[in-house]
Protein backbone atom coordinates (compact mmCIF):
# COMPACT_ATOMS: atom_id res chain seq x y z
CA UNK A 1 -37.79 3.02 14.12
CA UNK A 2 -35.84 0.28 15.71
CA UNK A 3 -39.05 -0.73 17.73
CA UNK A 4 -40.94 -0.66 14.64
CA UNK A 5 -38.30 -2.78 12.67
CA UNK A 6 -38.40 -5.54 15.23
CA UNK A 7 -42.37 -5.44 15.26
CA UNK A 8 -42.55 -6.00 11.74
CA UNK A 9 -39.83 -8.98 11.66
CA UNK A 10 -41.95 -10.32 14.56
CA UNK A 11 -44.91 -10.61 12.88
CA UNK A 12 -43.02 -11.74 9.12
CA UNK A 13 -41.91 -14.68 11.37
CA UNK A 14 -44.72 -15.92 13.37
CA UNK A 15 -47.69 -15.46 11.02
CA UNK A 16 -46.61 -18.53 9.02
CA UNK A 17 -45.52 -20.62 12.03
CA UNK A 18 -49.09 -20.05 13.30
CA UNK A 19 -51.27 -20.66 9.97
CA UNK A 20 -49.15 -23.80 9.90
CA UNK A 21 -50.22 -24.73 13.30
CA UNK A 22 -53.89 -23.90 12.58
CA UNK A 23 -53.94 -25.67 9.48
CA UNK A 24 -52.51 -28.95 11.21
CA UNK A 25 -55.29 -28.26 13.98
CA UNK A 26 -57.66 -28.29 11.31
CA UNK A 27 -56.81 -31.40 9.85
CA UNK A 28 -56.98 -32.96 13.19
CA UNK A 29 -52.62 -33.94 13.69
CA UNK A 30 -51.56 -34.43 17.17
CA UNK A 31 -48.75 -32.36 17.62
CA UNK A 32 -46.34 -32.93 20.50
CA UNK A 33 -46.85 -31.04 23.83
CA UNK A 34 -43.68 -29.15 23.76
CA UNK A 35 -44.50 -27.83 20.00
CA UNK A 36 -47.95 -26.51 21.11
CA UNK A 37 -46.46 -24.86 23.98
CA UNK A 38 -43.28 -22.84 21.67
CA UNK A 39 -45.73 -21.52 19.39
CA UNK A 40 -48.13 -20.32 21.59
CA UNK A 41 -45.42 -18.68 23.82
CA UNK A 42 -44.26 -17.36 20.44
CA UNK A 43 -47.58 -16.46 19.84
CA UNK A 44 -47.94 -14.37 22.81
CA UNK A 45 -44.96 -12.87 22.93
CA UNK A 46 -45.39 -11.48 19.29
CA UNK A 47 -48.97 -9.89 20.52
CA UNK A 48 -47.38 -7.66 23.75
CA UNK A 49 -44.28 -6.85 21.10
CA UNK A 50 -47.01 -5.58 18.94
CA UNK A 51 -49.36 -4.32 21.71
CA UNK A 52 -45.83 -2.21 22.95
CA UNK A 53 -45.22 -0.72 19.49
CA UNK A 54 -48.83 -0.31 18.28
CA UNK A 55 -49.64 1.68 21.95
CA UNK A 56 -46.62 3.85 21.75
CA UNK A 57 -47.23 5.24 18.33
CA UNK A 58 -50.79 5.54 19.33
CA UNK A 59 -50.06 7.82 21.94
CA UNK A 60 -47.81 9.86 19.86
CA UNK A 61 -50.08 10.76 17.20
CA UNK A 62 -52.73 11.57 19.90
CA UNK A 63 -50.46 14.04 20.70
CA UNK A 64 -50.16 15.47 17.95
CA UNK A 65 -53.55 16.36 18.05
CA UNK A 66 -55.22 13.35 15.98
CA UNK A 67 -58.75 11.99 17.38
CA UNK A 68 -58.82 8.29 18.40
CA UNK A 69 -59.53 6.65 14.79
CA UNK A 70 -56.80 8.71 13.07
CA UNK A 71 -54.31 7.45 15.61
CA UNK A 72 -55.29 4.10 15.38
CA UNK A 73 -55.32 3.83 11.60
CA UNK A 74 -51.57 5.45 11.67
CA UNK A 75 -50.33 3.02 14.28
CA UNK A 76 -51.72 0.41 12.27
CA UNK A 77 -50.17 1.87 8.79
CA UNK A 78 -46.64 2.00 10.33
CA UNK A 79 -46.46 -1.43 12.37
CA UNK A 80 -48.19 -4.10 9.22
CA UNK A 81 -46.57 -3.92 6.10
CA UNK A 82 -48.99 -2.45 3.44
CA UNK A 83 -49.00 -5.84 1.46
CA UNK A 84 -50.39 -7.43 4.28
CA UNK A 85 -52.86 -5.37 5.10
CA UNK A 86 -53.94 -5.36 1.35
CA UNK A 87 -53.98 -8.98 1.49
CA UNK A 88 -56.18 -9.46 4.77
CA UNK A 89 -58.87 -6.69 3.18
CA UNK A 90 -58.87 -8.82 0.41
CA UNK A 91 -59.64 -11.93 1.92
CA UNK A 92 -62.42 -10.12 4.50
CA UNK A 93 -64.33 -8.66 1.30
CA UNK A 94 -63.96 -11.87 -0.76
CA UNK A 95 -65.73 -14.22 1.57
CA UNK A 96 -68.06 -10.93 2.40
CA UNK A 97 -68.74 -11.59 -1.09
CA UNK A 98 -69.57 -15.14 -0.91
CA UNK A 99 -72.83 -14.33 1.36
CA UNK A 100 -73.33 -11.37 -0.41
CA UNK A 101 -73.49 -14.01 -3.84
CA UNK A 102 -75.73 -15.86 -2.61
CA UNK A 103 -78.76 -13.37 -2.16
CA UNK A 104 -77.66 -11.91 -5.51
CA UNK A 105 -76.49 -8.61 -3.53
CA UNK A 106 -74.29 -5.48 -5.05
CA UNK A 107 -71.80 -3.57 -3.78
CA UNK A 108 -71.68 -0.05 -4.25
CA UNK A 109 -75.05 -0.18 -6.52
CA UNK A 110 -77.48 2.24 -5.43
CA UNK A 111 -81.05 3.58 -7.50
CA UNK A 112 -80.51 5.04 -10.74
CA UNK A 113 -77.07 3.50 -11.49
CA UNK A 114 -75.96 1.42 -14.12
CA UNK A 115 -73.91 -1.71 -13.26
CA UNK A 116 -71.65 -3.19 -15.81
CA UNK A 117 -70.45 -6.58 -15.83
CA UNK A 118 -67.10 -8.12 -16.32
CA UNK A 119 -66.97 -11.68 -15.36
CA UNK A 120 -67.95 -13.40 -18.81
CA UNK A 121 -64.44 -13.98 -20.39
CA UNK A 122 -63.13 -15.50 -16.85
CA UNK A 123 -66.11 -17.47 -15.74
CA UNK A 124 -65.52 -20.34 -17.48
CA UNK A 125 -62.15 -20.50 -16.61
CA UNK A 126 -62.99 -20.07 -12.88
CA UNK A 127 -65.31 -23.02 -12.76
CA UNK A 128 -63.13 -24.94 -14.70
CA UNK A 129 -60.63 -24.06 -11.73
CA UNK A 130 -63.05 -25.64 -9.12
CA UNK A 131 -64.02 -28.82 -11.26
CA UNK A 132 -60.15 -29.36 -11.48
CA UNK A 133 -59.55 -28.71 -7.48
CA UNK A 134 -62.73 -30.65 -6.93
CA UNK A 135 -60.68 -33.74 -8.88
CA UNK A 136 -57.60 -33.55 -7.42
CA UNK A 137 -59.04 -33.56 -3.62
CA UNK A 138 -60.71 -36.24 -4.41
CA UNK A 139 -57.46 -38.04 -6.27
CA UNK A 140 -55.50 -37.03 -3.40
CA UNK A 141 -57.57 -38.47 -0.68
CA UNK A 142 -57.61 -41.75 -2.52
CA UNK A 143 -54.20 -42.00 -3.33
CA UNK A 144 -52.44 -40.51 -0.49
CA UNK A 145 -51.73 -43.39 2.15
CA UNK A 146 -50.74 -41.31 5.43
CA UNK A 147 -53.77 -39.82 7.08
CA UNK A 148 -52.03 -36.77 8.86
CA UNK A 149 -50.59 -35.89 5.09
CA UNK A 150 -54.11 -36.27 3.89
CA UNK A 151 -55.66 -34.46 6.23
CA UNK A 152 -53.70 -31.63 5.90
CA UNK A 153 -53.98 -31.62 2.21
CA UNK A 154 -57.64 -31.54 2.66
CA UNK A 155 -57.65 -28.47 4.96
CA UNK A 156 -55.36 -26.83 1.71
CA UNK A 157 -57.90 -27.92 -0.58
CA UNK A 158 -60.93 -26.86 0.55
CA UNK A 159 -59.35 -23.65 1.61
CA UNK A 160 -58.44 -23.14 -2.40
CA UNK A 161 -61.53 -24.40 -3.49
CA UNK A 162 -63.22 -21.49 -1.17
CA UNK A 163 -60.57 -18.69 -2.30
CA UNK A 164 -61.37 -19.72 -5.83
CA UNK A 165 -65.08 -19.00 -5.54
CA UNK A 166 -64.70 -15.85 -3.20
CA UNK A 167 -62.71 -14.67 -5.62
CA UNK A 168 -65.55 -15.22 -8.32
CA UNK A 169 -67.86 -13.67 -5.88
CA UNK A 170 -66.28 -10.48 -5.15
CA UNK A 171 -66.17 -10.27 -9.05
CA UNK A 172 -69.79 -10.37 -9.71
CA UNK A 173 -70.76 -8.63 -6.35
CA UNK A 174 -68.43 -5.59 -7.28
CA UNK A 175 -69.25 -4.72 -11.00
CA UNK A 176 -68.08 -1.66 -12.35
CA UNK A 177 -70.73 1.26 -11.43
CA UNK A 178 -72.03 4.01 -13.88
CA UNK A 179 -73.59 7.10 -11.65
CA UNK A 180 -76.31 9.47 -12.87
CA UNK A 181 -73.37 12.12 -13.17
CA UNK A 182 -71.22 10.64 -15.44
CA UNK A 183 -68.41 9.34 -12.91
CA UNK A 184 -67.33 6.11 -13.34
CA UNK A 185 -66.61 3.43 -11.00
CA UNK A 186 -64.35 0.99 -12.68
CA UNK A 187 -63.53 -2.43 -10.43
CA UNK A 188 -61.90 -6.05 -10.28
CA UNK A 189 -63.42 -7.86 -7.53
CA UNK A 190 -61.84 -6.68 -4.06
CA UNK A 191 -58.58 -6.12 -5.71
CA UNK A 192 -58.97 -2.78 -7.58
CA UNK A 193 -61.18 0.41 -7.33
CA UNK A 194 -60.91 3.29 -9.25
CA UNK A 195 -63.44 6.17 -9.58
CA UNK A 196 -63.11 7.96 -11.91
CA UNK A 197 -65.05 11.78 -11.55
CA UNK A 198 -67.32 12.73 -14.55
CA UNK A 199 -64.71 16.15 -15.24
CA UNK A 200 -61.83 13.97 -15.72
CA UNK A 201 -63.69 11.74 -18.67
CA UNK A 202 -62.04 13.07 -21.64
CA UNK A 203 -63.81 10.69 -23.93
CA UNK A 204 -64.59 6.99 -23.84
CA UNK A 205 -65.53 3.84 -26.85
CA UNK A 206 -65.99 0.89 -27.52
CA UNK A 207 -62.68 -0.98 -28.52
CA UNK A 208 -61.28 -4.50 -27.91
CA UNK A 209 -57.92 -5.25 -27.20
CA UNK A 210 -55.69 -8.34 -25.94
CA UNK A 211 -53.69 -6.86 -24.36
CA UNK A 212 -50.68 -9.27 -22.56
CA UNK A 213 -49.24 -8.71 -19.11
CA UNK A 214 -50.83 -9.05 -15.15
CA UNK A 215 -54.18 -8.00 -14.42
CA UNK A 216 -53.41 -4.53 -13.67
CA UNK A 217 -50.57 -3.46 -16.03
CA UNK A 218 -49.22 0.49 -16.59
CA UNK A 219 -47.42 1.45 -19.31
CA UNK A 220 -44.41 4.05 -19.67
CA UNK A 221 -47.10 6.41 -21.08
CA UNK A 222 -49.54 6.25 -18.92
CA UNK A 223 -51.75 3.88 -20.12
CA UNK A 224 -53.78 1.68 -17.79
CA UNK A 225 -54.87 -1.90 -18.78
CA UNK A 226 -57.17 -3.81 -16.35
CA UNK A 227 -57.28 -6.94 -18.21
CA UNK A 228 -60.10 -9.60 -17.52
CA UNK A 229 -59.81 -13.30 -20.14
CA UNK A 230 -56.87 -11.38 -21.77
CA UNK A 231 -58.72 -8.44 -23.04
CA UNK A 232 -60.57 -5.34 -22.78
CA UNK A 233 -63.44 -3.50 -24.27
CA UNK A 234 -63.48 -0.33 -23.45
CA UNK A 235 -60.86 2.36 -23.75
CA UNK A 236 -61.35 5.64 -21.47
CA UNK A 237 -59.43 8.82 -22.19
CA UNK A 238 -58.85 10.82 -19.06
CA UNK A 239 -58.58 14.34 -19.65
CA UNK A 240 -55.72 14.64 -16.33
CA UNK A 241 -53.95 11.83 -15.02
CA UNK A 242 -55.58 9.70 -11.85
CA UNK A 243 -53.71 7.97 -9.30
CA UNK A 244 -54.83 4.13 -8.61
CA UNK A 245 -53.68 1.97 -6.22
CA UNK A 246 -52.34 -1.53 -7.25
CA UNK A 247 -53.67 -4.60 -5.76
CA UNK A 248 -50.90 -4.58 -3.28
CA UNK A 249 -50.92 -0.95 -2.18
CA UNK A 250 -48.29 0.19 -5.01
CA UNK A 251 -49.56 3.80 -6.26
CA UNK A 252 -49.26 4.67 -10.32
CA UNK A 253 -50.43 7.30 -12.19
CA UNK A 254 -52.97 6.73 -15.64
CA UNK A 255 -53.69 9.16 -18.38
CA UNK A 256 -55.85 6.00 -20.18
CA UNK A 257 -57.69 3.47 -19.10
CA UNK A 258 -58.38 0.38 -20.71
CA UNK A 259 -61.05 -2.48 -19.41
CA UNK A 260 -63.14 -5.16 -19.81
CA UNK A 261 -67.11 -4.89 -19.72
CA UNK A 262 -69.13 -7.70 -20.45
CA UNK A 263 -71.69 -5.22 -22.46
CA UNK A 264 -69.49 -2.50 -23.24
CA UNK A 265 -72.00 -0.40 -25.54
CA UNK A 266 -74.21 -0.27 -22.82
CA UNK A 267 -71.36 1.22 -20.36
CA UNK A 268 -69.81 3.38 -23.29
CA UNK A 269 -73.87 4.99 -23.90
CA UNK A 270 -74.69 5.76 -20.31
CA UNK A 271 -71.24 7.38 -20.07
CA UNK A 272 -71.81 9.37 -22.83
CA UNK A 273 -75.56 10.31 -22.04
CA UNK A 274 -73.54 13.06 -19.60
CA UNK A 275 -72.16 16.28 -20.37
CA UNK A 276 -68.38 15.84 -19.68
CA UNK A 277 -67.84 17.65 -16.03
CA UNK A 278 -71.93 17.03 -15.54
């Protein structure tokens, strides 16, 4: 444990000393010699602490008896912090998302299923995100008078200004899915997934709500809002609870769900078109 401890400090430390560095490197600074050398050294030595840890626990759970992947995916699971695993899937499937955008792609649609739409309460406010980071790169690199400052303002920018529409992306990419069966795939982007299996719909309508709180928020009772523009549209009664998984790895428990779809009588028909437990 103490191994593991230290591993995890390690890499709490240095990842921000290094995106620092890259962003710098980006923006084209000239950093002294010495400061190179420390974080790479840093750098370095982080990667054989982790390389120590992540082998040992490797070849414990091998044997026990798990096959190669298993092992791998437990080492993993007990070195990084869930968070930031959470966060780095995340930011894979976003910009995935941004090439998948741009040949109007869908993930997780296949023949026969119906996908649902979310997006229209927050698109607006999304591109109205980018006009305003468009603006204040542009105000920035006119009113900022030190070039290393600017440039590294620049790297920040753009690097918002990307997030904002991979974020956008994954959205559209990843609508919610309605299967042949009756299940129900209901989705935010890269952030949430929850399928929902056509025995457990207890009964579903159309009903908007605006609702306060985060984008996923669980109530005392069990009551799950995903909330998309400050409302939903569609309230889902679950017929035994399902366990979801927050956007960063946190587990809770929902006996209703409540969401936003763009065209909600459309989702709430092809739901119903099943037999419950179809």
């Amino acid at each position: 444990m103490t191994r593991i401890r230290a591993a995890r400090i390690a890499v709490t430390a240095v990842v921000p000393a290094e995106l620092g560095l890259v962003v710098c490197l980006a923006a084209g600074v000239s950093l002294p010699g010495w400061a190179l050398a420390a974080t790479e050294a840093l750098l370095v030595g982080v990667l054989l602490l982790e390389a120590w840890v992540l082998y040992g626990l490797y070849a414990a759970e091998r044997a026990r008896g798990a096959d190669r992947p298993a092992a791998r995916r437990a080492a993993v699971r007990a070195v990084v912090p869930t968070q930031v695993r959470r966060l780095v899937l995340h930011e894979l499937r976003a910009a995935a998302s941004l090439g998948r955008w741009a040949v109007r792609g869908r993930h997780g649609v296949r023949p026969g299923d119906l996908a649902a739409a979310y997006t229209g309460p927050q698109t607006a406010m999304m591109y109205g995100m980018l006009f305003v980071s468009v603006i204040e790169t542009v105000g920035l690199a006119l009113l900022i008078p030190w070039p290393t400052v600017h440039r590294v303002v620049l790297v920040l920018d753009v690097y918002g200004i990307l997030l904002v529409l991979a974020l956008h992306a994954a959205c559209v990419t990843r609508p919610h899915v309605v299967r042949p069966d009756g299940s129900l795939r209901i989705r935010y982007g890269a952030l949430f997934d929850l399928a929902v299996p056509s025995d457990a719909v207890a009964s579903v309508r159309v009903d908007r709500r605006y609702p306060e709180g985060r984008l996923v928020t669980l109530s005392e009772d069990g009551v799950l809002d995903l909330i998309v523009g400050s409302q939903t549209t569609v309230t889902l009664e679950l017929n035994r609870p399902l366990r979801f998984t927050r956007p960063l790895g946190a587990m809770g428990e929902a006996r209703t769900v409540r969401f936003h779809a763009d065209d909600p009588r459309a989702l709430v028909t092809a739901l119903r078109r099943q037999p419950a437990g179809a």
